[in-house]
C-alpha atoms as a PDB file:
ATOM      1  CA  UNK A   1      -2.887  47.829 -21.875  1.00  0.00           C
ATOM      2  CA  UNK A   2      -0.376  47.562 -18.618  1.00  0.00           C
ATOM      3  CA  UNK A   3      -2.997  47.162 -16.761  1.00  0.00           C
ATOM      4  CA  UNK A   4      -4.491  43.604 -18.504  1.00  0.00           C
ATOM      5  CA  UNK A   5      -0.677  42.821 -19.169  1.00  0.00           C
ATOM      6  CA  UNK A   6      -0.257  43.055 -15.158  1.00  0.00           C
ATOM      7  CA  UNK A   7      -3.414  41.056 -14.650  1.00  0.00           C
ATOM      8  CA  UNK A   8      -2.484  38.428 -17.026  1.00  0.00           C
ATOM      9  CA  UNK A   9       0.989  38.495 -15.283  1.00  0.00           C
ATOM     10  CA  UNK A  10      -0.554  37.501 -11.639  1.00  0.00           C
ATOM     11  CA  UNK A  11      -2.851  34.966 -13.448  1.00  0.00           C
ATOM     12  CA  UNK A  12      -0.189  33.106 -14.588  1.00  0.00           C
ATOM     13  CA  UNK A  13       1.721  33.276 -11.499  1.00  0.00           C
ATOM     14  CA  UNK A  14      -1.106  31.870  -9.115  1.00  0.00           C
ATOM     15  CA  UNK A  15      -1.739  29.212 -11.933  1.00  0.00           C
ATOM     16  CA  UNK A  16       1.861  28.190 -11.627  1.00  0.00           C
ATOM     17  CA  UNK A  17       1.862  28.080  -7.938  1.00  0.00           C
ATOM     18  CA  UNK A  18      -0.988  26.072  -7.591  1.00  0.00           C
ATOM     19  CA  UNK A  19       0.643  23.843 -10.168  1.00  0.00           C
ATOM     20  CA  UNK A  20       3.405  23.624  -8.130  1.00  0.00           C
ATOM     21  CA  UNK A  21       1.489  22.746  -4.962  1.00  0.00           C
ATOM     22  CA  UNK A  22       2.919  19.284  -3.236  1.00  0.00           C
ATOM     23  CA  UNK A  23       0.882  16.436  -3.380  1.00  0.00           C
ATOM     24  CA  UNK A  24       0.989  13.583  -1.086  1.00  0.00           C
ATOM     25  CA  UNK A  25      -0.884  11.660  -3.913  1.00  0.00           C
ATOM     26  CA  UNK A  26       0.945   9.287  -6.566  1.00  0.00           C
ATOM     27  CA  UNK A  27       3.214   7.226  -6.949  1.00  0.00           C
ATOM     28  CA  UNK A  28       6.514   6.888  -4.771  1.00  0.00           C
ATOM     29  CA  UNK A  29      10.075   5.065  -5.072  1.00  0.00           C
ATOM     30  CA  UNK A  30      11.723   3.752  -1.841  1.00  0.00           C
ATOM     31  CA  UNK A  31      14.959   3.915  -1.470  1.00  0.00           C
ATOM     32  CA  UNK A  32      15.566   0.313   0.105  1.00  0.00           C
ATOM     33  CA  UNK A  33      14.584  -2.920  -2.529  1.00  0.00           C
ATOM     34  CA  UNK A  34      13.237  -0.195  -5.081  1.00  0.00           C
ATOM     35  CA  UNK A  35       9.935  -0.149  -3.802  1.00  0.00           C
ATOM     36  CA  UNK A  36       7.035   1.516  -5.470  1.00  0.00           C
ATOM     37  CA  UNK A  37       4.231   2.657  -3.203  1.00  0.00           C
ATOM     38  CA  UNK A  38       1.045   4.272  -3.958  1.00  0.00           C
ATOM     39  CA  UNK A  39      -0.172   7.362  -1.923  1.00  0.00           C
ATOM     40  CA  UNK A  40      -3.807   7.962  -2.086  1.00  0.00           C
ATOM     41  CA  UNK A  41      -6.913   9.243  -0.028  1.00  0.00           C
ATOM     42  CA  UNK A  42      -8.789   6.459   1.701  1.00  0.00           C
ATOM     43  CA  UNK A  43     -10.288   5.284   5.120  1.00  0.00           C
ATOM     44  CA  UNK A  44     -10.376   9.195   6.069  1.00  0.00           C
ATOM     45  CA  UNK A  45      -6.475   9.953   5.395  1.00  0.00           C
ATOM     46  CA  UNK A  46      -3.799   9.062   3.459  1.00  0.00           C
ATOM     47  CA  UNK A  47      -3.041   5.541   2.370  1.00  0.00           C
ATOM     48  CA  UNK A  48       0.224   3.860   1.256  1.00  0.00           C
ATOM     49  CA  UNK A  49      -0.169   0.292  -0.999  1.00  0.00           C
ATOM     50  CA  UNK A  50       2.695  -1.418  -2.061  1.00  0.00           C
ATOM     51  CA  UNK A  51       2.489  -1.613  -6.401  1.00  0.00           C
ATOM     52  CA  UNK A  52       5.759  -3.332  -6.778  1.00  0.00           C
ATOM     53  CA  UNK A  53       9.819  -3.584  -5.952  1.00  0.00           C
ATOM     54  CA  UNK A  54      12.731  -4.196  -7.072  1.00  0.00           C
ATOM     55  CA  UNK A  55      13.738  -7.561  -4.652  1.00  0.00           C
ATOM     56  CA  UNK A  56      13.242 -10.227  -7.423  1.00  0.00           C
ATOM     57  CA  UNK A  57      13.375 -13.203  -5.349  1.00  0.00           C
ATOM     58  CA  UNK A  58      10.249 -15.584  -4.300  1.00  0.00           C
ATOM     59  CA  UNK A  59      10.790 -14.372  -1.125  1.00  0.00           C
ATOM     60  CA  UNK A  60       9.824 -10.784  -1.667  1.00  0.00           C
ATOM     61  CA  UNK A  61       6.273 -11.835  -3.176  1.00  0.00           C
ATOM     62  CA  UNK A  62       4.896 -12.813  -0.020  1.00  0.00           C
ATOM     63  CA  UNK A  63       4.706 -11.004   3.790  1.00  0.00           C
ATOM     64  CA  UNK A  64       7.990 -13.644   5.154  1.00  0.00           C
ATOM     65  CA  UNK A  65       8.637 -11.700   8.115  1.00  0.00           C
ATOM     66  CA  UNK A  66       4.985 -10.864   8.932  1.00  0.00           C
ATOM     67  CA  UNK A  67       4.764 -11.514  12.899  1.00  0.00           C
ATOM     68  CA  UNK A  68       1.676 -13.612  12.822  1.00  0.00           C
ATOM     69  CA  UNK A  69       2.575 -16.916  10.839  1.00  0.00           C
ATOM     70  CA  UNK A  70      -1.046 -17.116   9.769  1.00  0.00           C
ATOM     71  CA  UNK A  71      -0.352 -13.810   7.113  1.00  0.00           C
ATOM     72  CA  UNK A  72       3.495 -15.008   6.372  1.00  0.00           C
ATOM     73  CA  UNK A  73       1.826 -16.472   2.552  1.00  0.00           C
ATOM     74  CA  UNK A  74      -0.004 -13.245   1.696  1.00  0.00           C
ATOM     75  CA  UNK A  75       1.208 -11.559  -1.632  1.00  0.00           C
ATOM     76  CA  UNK A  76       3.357  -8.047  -0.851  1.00  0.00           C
ATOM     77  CA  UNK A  77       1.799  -6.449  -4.046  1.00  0.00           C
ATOM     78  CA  UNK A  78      -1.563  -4.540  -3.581  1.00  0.00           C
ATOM     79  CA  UNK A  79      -0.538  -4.640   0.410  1.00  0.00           C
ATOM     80  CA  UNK A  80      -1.127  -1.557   2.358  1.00  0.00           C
ATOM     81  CA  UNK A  81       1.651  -0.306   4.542  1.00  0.00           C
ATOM     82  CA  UNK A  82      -0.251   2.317   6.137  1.00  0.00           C
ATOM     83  CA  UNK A  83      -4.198   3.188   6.166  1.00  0.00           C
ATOM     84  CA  UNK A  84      -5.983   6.406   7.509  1.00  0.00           C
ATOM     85  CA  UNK A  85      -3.103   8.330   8.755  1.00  0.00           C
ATOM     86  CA  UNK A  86      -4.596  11.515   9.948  1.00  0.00           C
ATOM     87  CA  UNK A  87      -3.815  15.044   8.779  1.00  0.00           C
ATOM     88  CA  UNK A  88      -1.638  16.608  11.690  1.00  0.00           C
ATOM     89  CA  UNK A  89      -0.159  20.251  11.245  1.00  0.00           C
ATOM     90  CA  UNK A  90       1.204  19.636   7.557  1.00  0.00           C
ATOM     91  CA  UNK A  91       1.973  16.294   8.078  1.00  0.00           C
ATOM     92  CA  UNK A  92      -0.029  12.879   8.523  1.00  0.00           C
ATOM     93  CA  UNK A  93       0.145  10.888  11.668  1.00  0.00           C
ATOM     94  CA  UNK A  94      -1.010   7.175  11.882  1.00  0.00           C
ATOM     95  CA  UNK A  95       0.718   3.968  11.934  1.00  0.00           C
ATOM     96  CA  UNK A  96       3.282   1.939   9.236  1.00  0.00           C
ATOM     97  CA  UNK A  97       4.113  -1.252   8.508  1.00  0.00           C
ATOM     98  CA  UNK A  98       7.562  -2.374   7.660  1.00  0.00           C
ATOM     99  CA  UNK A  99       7.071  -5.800   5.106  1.00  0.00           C
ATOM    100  CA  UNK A 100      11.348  -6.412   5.786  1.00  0.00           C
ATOM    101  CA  UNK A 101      10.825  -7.130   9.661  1.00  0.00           C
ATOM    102  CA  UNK A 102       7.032  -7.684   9.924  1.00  0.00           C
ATOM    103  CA  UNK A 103       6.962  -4.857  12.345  1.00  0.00           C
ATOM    104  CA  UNK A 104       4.200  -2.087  12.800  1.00  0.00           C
ATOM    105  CA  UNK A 105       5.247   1.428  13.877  1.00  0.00           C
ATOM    106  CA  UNK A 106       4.276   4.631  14.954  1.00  0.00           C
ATOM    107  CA  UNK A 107       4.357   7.072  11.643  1.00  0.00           C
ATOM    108  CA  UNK A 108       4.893  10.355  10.325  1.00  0.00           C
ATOM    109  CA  UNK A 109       4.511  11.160   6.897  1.00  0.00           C
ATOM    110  CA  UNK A 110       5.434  14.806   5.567  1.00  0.00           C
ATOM    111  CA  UNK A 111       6.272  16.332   2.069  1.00  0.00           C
ATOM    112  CA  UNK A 112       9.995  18.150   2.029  1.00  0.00           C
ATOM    113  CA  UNK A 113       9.029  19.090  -1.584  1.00  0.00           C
ATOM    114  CA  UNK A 114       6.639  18.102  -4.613  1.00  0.00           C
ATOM    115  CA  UNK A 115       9.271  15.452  -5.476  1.00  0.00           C
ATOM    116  CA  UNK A 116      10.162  14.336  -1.748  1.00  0.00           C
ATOM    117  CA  UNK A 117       8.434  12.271   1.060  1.00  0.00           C
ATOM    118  CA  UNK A 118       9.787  11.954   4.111  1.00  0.00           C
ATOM    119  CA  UNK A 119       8.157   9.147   5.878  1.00  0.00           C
ATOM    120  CA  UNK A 120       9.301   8.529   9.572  1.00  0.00           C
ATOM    121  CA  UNK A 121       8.782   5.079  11.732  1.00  0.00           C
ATOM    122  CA  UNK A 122       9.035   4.778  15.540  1.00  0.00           C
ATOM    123  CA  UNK A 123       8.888   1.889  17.618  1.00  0.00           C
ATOM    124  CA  UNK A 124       9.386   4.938  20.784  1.00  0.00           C
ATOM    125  CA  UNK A 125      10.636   8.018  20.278  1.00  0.00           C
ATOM    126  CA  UNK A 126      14.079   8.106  19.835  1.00  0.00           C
ATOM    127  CA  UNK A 127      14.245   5.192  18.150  1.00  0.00           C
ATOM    128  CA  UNK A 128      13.109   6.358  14.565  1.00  0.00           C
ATOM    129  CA  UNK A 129      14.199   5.322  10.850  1.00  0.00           C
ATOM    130  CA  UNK A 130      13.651   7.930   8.386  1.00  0.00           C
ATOM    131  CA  UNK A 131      13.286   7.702   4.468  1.00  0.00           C
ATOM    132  CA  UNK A 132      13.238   9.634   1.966  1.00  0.00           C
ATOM    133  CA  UNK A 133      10.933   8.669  -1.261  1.00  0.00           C
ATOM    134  CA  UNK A 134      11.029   9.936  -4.432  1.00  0.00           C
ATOM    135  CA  UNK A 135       8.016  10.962  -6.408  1.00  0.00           C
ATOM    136  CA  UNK A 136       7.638   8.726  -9.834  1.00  0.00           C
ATOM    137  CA  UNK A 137       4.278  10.946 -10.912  1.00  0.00           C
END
């Protein structure tokens, strides 16, 4: 009787761990403008769209500050910010874009916990911005 009480013990345990286990995938809230940004597996990594914000204004529908005046019109919802970034030692590597300057920047993307993201933009090392996101689900 210990013994299956033990073994049903550990089962539970590993099934709670593995519940437990961070995900990169789902849905994320930014800290700046409210963003919402969805985290999923595509183009051979991870991939970030935008699925909404909190800005409210016409001009947070569109790509404004977008470099290249040919993509300033496109809509900011179903955008991706980042595409394919690579798994690298327990975090993902690739590249970011940044919709409130139009920029594009070296990335790093890395869980802190189940419920955190940090996600990390460089133009050159030491010149970083770090956020923090917050899982949604």
């Amino acid at each position: 009787m210990r013994t299956f009480l033990l073994v049903g013990a550990l089962l539970l345990a590993a099934g709670t761990s593995a519940a437990e286990q961070a995900s990169p995938y789902g849905q994320w809230r930014t800290p700046e403008r409210g963003g919402l940004i969805e985290v999923s597996q595509c183009d051979g990594g991870l991939c970030g769209k935008i699925l909404g914000g909190s800005g409210g204004g016409a001009e947070d529908k569109f790509d404004r500050n977008n470099k290249n005046p040919a993509l300033r019109g496109r809509p900011l919802i179903g955008m991706y910010i980042f595409r394919g970034l690579k798994p690298a030692g327990g975090s993902w590597k690739g590249s970011i874009y940044n919709p409130n300057d139009g920029g594009t920047y070296a990335a790093t993307v890395s869980l802190r916990s189940p419920g955190e993201m940090v996600v990390k933009g460089c133009l050159v090392w030491p010149l970083c911005k770090t956020q923090v996101w917050a899982k949604v689900r």
